[in-house]
C-alpha atoms as a PDB file:
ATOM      1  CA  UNK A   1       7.975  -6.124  10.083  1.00  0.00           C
ATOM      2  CA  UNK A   2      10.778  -8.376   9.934  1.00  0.00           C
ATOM      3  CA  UNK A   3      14.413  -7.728   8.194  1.00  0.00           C
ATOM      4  CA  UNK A   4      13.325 -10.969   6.085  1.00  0.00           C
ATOM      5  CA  UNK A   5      10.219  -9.844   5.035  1.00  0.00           C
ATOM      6  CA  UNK A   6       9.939  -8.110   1.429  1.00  0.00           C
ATOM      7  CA  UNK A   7       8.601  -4.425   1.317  1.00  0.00           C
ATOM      8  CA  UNK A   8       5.276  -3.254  -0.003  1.00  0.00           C
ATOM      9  CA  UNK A   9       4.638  -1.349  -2.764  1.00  0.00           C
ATOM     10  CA  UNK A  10       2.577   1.152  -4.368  1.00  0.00           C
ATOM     11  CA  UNK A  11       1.929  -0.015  -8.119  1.00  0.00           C
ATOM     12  CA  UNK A  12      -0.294   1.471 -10.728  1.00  0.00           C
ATOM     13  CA  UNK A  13      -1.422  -1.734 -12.870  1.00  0.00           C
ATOM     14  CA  UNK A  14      -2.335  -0.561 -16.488  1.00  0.00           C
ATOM     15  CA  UNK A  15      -4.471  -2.997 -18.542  1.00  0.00           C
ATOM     16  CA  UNK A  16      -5.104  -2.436 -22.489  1.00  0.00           C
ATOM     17  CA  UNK A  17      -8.692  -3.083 -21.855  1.00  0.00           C
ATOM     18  CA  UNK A  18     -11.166  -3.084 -18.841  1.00  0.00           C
ATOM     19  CA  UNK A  19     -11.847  -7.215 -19.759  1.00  0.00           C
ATOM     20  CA  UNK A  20      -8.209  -8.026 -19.183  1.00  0.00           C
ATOM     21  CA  UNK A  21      -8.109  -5.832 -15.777  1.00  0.00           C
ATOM     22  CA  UNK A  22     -10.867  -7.453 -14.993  1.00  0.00           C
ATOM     23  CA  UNK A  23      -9.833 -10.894 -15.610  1.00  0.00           C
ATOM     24  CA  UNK A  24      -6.046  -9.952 -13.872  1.00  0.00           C
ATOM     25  CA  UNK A  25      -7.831  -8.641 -10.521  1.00  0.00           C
ATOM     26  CA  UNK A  26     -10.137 -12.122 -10.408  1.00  0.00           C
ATOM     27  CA  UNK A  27      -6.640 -14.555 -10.732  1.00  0.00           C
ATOM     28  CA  UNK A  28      -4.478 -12.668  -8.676  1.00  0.00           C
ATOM     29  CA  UNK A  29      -6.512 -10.612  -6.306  1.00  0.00           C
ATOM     30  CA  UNK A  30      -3.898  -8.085  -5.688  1.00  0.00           C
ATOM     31  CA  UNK A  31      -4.600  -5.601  -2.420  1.00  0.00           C
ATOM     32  CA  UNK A  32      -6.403  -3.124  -4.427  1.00  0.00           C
ATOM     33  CA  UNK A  33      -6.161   0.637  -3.338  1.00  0.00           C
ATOM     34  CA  UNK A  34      -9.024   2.670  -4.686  1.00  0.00           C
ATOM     35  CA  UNK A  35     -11.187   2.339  -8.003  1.00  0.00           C
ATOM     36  CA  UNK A  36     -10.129   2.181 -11.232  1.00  0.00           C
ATOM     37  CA  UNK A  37      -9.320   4.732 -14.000  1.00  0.00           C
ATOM     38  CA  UNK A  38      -9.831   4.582 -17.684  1.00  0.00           C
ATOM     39  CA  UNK A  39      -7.527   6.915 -20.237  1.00  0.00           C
ATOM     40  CA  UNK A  40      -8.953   8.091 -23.666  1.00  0.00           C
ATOM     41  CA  UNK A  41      -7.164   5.532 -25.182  1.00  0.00           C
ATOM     42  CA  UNK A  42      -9.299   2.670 -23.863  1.00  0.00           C
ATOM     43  CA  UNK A  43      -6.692   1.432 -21.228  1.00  0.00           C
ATOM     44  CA  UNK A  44      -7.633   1.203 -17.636  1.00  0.00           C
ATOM     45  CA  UNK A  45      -5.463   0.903 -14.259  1.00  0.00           C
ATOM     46  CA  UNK A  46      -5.854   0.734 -10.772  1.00  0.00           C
ATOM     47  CA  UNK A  47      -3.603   0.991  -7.737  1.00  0.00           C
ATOM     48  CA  UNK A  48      -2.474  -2.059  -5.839  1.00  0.00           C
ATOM     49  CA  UNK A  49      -0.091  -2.503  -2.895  1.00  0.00           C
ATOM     50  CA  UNK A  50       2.237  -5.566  -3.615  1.00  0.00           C
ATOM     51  CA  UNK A  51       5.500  -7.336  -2.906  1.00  0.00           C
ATOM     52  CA  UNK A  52       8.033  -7.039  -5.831  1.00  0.00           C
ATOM     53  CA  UNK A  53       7.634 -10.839  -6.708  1.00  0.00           C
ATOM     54  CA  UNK A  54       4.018  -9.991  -6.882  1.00  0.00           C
ATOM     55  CA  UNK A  55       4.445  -7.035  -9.060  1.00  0.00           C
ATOM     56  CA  UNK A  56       6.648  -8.930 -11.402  1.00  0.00           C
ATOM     57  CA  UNK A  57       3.796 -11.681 -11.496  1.00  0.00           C
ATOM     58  CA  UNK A  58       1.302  -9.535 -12.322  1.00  0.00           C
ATOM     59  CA  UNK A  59       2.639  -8.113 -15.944  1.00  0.00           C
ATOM     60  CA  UNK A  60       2.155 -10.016 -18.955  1.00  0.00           C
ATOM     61  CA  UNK A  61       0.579  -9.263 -22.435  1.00  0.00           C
ATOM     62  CA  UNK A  62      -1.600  -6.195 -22.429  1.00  0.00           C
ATOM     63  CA  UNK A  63      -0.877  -5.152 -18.562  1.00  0.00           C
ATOM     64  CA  UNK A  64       2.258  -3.265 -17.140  1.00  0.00           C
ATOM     65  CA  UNK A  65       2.761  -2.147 -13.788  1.00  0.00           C
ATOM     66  CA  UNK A  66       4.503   0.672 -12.568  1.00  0.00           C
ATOM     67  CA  UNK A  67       6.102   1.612  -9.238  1.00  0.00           C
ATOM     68  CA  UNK A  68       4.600   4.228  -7.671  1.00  0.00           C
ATOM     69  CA  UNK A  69       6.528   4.318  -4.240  1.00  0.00           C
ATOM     70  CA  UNK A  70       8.425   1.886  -1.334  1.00  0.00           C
ATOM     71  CA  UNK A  71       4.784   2.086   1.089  1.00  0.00           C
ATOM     72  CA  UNK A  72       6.693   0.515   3.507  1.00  0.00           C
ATOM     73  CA  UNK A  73       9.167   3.097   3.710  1.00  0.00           C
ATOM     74  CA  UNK A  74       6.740   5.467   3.195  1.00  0.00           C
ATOM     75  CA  UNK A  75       4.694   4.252   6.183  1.00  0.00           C
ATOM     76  CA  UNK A  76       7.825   4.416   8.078  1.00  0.00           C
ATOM     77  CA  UNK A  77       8.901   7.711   7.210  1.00  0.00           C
ATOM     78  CA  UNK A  78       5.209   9.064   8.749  1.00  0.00           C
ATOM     79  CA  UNK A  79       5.588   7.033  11.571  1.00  0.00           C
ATOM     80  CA  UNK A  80       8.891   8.458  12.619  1.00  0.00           C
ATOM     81  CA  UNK A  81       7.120  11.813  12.037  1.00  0.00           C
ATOM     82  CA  UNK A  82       4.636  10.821  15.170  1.00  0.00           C
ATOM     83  CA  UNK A  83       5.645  11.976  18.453  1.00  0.00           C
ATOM     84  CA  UNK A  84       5.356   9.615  21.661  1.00  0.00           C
ATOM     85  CA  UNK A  85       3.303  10.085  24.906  1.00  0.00           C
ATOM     86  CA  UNK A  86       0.117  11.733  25.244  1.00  0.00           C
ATOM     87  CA  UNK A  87       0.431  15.488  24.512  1.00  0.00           C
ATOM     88  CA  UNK A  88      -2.952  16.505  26.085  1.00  0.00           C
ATOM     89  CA  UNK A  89      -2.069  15.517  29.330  1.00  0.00           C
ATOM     90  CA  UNK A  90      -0.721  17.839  31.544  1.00  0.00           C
ATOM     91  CA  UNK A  91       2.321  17.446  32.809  1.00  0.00           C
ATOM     92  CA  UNK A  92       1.191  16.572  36.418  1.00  0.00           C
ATOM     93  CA  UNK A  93      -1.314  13.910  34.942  1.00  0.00           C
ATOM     94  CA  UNK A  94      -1.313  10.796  37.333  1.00  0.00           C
ATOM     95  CA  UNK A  95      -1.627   7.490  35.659  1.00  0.00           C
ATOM     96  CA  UNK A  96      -4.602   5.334  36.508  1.00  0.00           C
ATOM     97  CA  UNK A  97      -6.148   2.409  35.683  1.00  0.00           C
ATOM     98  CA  UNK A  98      -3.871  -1.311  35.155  1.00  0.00           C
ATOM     99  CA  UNK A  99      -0.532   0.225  33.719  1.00  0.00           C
ATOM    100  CA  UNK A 100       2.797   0.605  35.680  1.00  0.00           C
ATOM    101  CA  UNK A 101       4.128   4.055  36.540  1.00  0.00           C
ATOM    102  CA  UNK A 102       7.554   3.564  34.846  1.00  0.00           C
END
């Protein structure tokens, strides 16, 4: 990822009706992130993964979106967490194959 590029985030997009979700997911096809979920009160959302110009895009009359979390930050975060080189080798392992014994 570049220092230009803008992060991705986690959004919960809440629609008044399932019609209007419906209609909102057809025009902007936003990178969805599971099914949908309707509340008691008729309204129905869905998670999407987004830039912020695409979040702010996607609300108008009878949708709002909410930020869930910074996924790219988040996806950092767990990839810091990952340790390097190959644990299950033992320590005597001899490389083979096309790579270059650094």
């Amino acid at each position: 990822m570049s220092s230009t590029s803008q992060p991705v985030l986690r959004v919960r997009i809440t629609a008044r009706d399932t019609q209007t979700l419906r209609a909102l997911l057809r025009e902007a096809r936003p990178d969805i992130g599971g099914g949908p979920h309707r509340a008691e009160d008729g309204t129905c959302s869905i998670e999407a993964y987004v830039t912020g110009e695409q979040a702010e895009a996607l609300e108008r009359e009878g949708v709002s979106v909410t930020t869930i979390e910074n996924a790219t930050a988040a996806g950092l975060a767990r990839q810091a967490e990952v340790g390097e080189g190959d644990r299950f080798a033992p320590a005597d392992a001899v490389p083979h194959g096309l790579a270059v014994k650094a």
